[in-house]
C-alpha atoms as a PDB file:
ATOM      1  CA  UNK A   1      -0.097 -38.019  51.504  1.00  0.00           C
ATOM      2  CA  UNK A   2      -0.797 -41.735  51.218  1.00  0.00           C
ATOM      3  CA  UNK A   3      -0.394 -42.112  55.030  1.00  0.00           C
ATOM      4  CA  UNK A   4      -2.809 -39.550  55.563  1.00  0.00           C
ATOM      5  CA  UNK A   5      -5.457 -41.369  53.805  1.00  0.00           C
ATOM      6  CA  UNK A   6      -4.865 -44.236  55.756  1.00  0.00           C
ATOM      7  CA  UNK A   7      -5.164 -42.682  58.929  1.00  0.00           C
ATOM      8  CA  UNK A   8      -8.378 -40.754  57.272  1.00  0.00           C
ATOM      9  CA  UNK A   9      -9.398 -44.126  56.152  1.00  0.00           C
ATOM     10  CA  UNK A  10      -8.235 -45.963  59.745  1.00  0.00           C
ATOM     11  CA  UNK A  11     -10.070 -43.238  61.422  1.00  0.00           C
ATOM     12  CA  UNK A  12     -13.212 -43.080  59.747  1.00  0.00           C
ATOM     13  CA  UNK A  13     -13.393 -47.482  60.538  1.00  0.00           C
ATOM     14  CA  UNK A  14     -12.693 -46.622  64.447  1.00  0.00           C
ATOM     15  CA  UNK A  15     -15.390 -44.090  64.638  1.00  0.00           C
ATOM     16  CA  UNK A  16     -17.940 -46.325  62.594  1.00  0.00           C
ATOM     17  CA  UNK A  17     -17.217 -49.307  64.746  1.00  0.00           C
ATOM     18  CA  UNK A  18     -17.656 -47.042  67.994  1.00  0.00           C
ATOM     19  CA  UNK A  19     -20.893 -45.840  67.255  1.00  0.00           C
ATOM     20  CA  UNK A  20     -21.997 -49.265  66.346  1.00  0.00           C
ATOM     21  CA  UNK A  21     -20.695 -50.829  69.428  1.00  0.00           C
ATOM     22  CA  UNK A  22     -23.077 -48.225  71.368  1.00  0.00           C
ATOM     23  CA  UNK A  23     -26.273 -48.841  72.145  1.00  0.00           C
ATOM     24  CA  UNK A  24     -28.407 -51.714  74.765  1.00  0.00           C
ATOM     25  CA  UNK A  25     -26.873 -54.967  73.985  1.00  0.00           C
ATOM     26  CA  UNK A  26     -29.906 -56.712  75.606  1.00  0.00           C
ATOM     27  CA  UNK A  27     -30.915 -58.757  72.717  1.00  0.00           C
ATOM     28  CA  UNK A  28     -27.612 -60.720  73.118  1.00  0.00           C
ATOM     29  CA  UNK A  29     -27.755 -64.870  73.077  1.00  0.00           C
ATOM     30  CA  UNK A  30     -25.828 -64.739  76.254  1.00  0.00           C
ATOM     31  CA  UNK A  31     -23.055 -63.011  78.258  1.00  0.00           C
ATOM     32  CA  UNK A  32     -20.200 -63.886  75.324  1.00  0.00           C
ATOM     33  CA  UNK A  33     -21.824 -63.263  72.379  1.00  0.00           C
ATOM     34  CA  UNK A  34     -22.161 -67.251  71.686  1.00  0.00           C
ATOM     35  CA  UNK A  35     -25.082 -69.063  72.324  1.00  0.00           C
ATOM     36  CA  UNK A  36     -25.767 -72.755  71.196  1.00  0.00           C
ATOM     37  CA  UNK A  37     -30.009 -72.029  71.845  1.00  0.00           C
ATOM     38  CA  UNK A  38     -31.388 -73.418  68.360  1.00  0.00           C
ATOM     39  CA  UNK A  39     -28.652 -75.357  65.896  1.00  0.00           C
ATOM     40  CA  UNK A  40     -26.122 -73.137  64.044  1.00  0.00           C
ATOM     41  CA  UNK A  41     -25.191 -76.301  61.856  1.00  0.00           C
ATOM     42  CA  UNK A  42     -28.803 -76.644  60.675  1.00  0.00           C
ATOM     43  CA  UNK A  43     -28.972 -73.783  58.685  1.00  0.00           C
ATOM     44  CA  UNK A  44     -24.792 -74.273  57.450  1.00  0.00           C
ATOM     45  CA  UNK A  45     -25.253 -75.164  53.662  1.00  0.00           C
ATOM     46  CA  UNK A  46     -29.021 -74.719  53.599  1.00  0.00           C
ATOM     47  CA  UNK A  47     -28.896 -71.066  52.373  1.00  0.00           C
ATOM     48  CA  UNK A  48     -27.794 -68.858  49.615  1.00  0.00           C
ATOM     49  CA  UNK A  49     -24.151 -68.586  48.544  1.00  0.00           C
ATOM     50  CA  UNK A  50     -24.275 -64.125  48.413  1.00  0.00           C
ATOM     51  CA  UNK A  51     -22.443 -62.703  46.087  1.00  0.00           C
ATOM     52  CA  UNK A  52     -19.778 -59.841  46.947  1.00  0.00           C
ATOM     53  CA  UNK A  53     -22.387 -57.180  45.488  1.00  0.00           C
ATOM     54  CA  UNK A  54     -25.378 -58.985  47.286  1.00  0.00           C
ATOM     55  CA  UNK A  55     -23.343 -57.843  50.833  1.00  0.00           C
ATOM     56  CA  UNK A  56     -23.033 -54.444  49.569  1.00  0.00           C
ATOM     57  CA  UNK A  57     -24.205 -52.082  52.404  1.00  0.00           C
ATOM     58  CA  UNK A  58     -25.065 -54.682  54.556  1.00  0.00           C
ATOM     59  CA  UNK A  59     -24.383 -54.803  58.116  1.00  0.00           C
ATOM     60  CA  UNK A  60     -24.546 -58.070  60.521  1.00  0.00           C
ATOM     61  CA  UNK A  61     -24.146 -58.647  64.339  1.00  0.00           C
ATOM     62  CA  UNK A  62     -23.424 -62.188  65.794  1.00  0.00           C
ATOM     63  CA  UNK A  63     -26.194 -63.639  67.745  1.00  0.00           C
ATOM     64  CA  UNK A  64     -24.076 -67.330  67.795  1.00  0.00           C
ATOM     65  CA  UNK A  65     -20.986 -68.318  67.557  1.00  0.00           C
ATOM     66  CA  UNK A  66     -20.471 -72.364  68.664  1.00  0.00           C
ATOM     67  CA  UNK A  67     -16.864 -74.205  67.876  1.00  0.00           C
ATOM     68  CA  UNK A  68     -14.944 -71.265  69.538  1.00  0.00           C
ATOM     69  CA  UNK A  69     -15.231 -68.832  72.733  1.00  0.00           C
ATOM     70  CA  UNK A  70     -15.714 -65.154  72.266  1.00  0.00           C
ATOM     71  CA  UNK A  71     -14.403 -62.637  75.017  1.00  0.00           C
ATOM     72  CA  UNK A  72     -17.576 -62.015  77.577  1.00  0.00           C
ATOM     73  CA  UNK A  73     -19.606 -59.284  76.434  1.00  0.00           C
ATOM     74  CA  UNK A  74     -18.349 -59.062  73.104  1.00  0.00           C
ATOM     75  CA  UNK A  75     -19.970 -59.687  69.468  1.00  0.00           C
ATOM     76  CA  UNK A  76     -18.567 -59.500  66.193  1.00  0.00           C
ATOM     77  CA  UNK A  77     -19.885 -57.051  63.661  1.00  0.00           C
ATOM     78  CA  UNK A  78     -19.365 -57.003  60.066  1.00  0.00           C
ATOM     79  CA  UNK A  79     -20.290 -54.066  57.284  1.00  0.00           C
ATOM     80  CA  UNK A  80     -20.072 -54.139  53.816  1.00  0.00           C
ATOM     81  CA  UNK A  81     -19.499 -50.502  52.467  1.00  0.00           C
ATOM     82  CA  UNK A  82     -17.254 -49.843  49.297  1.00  0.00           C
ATOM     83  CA  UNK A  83     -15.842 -52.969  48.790  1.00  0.00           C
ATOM     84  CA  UNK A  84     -14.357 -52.839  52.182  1.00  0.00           C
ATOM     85  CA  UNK A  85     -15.292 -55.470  54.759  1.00  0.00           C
ATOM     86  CA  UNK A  86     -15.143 -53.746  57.850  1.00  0.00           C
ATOM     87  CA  UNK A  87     -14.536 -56.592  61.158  1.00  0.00           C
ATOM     88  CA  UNK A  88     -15.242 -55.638  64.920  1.00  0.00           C
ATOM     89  CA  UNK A  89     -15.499 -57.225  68.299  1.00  0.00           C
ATOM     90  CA  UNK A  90     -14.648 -55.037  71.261  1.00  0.00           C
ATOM     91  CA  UNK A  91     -11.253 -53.752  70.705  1.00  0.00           C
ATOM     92  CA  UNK A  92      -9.546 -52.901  67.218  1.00  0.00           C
ATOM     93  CA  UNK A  93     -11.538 -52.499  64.162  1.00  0.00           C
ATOM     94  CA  UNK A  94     -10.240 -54.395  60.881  1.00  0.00           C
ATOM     95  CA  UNK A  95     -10.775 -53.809  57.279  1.00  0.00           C
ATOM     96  CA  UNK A  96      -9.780 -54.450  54.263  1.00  0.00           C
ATOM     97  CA  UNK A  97     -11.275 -55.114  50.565  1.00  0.00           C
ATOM     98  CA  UNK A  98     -12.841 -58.637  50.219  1.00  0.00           C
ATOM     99  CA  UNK A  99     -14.245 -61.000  47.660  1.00  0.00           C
ATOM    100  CA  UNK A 100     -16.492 -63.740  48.109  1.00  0.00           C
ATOM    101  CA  UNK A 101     -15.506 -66.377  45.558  1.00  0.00           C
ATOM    102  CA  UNK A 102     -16.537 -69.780  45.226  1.00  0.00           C
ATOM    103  CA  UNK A 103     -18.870 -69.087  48.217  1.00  0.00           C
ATOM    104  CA  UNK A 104     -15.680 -68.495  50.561  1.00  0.00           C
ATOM    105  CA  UNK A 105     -15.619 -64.969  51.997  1.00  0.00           C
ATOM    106  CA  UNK A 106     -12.419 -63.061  52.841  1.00  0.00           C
ATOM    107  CA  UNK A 107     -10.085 -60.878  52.211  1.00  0.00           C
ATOM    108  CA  UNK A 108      -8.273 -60.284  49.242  1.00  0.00           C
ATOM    109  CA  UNK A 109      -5.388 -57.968  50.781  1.00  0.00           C
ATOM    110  CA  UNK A 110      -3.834 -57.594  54.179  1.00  0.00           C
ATOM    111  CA  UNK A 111      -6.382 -55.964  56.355  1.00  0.00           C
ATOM    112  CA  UNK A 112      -5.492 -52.439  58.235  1.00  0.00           C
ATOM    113  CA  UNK A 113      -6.550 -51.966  61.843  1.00  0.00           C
ATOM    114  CA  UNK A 114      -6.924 -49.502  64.310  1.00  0.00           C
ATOM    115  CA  UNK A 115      -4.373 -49.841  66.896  1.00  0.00           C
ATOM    116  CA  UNK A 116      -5.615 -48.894  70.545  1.00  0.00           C
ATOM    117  CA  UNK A 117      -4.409 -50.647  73.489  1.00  0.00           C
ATOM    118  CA  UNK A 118      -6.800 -53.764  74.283  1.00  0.00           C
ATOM    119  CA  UNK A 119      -6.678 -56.472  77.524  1.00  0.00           C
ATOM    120  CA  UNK A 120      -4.608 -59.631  76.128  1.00  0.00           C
ATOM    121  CA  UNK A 121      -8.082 -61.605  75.535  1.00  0.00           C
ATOM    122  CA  UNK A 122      -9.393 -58.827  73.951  1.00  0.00           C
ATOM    123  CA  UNK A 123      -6.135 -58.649  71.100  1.00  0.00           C
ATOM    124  CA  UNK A 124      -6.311 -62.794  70.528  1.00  0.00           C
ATOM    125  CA  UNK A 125      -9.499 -62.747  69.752  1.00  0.00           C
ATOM    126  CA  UNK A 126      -8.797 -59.580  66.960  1.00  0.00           C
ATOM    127  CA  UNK A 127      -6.118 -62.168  65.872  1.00  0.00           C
ATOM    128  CA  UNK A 128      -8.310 -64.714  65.637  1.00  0.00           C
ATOM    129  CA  UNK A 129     -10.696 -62.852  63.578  1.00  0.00           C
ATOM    130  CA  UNK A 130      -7.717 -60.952  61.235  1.00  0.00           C
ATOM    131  CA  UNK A 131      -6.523 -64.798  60.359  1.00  0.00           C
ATOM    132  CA  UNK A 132      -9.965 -66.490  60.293  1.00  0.00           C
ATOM    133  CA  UNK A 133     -11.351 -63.713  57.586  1.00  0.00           C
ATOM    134  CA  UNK A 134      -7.760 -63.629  55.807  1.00  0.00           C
ATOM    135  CA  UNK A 135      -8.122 -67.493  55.722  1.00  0.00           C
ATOM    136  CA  UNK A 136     -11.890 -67.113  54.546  1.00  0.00           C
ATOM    137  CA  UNK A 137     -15.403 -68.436  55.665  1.00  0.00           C
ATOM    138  CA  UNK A 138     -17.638 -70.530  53.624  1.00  0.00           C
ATOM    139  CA  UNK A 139     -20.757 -68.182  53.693  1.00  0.00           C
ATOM    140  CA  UNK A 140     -24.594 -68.533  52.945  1.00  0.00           C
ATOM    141  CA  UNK A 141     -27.079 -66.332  53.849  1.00  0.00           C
ATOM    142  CA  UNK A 142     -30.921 -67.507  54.313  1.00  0.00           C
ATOM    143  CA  UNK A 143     -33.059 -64.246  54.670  1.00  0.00           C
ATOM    144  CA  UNK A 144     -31.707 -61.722  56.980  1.00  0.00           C
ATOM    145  CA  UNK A 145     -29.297 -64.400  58.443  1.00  0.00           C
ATOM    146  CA  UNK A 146     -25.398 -64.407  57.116  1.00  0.00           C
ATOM    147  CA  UNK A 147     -23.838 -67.928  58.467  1.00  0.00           C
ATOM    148  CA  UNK A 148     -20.263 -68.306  58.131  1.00  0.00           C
ATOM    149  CA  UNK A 149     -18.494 -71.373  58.998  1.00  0.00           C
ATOM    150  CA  UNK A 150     -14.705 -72.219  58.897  1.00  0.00           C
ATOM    151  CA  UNK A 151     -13.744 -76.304  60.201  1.00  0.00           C
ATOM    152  CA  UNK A 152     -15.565 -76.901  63.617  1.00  0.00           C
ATOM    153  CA  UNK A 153     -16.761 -73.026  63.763  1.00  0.00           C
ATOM    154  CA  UNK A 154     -19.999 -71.652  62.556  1.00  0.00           C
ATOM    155  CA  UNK A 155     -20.956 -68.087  63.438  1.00  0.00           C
ATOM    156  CA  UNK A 156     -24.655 -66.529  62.808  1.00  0.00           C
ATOM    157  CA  UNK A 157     -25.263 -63.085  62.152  1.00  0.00           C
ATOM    158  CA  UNK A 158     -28.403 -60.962  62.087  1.00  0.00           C
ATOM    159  CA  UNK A 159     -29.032 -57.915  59.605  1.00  0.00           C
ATOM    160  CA  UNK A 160     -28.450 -54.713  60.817  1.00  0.00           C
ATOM    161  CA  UNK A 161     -30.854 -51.933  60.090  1.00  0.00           C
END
């Protein structure tokens, strides 16, 4: 029974990352998701630390990513729904519940993840992203802009609606 509802549960984060991966991508930075157009590091530490409840039901896309290549073509999208912080960004989708706590925003249990067949580039950069949110981002958020940063990296996102 509880393997069923994790496959329900794996499921129901495959088919909510596919439909969000759909769609005209044209408002991209660039080819790879990353852009360096405007400063990322300008707006790290000049926001608002959220709260776990103040992502609740939020969505974000990256339009930047600087200190670290994405695959071409992809972005990374994160969604707040239940406590679960659900992680995407071309291949597998991730999720897990998640705290943020001391203004550092991760995980606070192993993560699941869909398990389809991806291009080598395509599972590193999954890895990447299962150990970067397991490891945790210091995260503000200035109006409808989340920025995480972790060392050297600092990813922007945009809200969703």
């Amino acid at each position: 029974m509880k393997m069923l509802r994790v496959l329900a549960v794996g499921m129901a984060l495959a088919a909510t990352l596919a439909v969000s991966g759909c769609g005209d991508d044209s408002d991209e930075a660039s080819d790879d998701g990353a852009s360096s157009a405007g400063s990322a590091s300008d707006s790290v530490g000049t926001g608002t630390v959220p709260t776990t409840a103040d992502l609740e039901g939020m969505t974000y896309k990256s339009t930047s990513v600087t200190g670290h290549d994405l695959v071409s073509g992809t972005t990374v999208k994160l969604a707040f729904e239940a406590d679960t912080m659900s992680v995407g960004a071309g291949c597998n989708g991730m999720g897990g519940p998640f705290a943020v706590d001391s203004g550092t925003l991760a995980w606070t249990g192993e993560p699941h993840s869909t398990m389809m067949a991806c291009s080598d580039e395509l599972t590193a950069q999954d890895d990447w992203l299962r150990q970067a949110f397991s490891d945790g981002w210091d995260a503000t958020t200035d109006g409808s802009t989340l920025t995480l940063t972790q060392g050297d990296v600092t990813m922007e996102l945009a809200m969703v609606e």
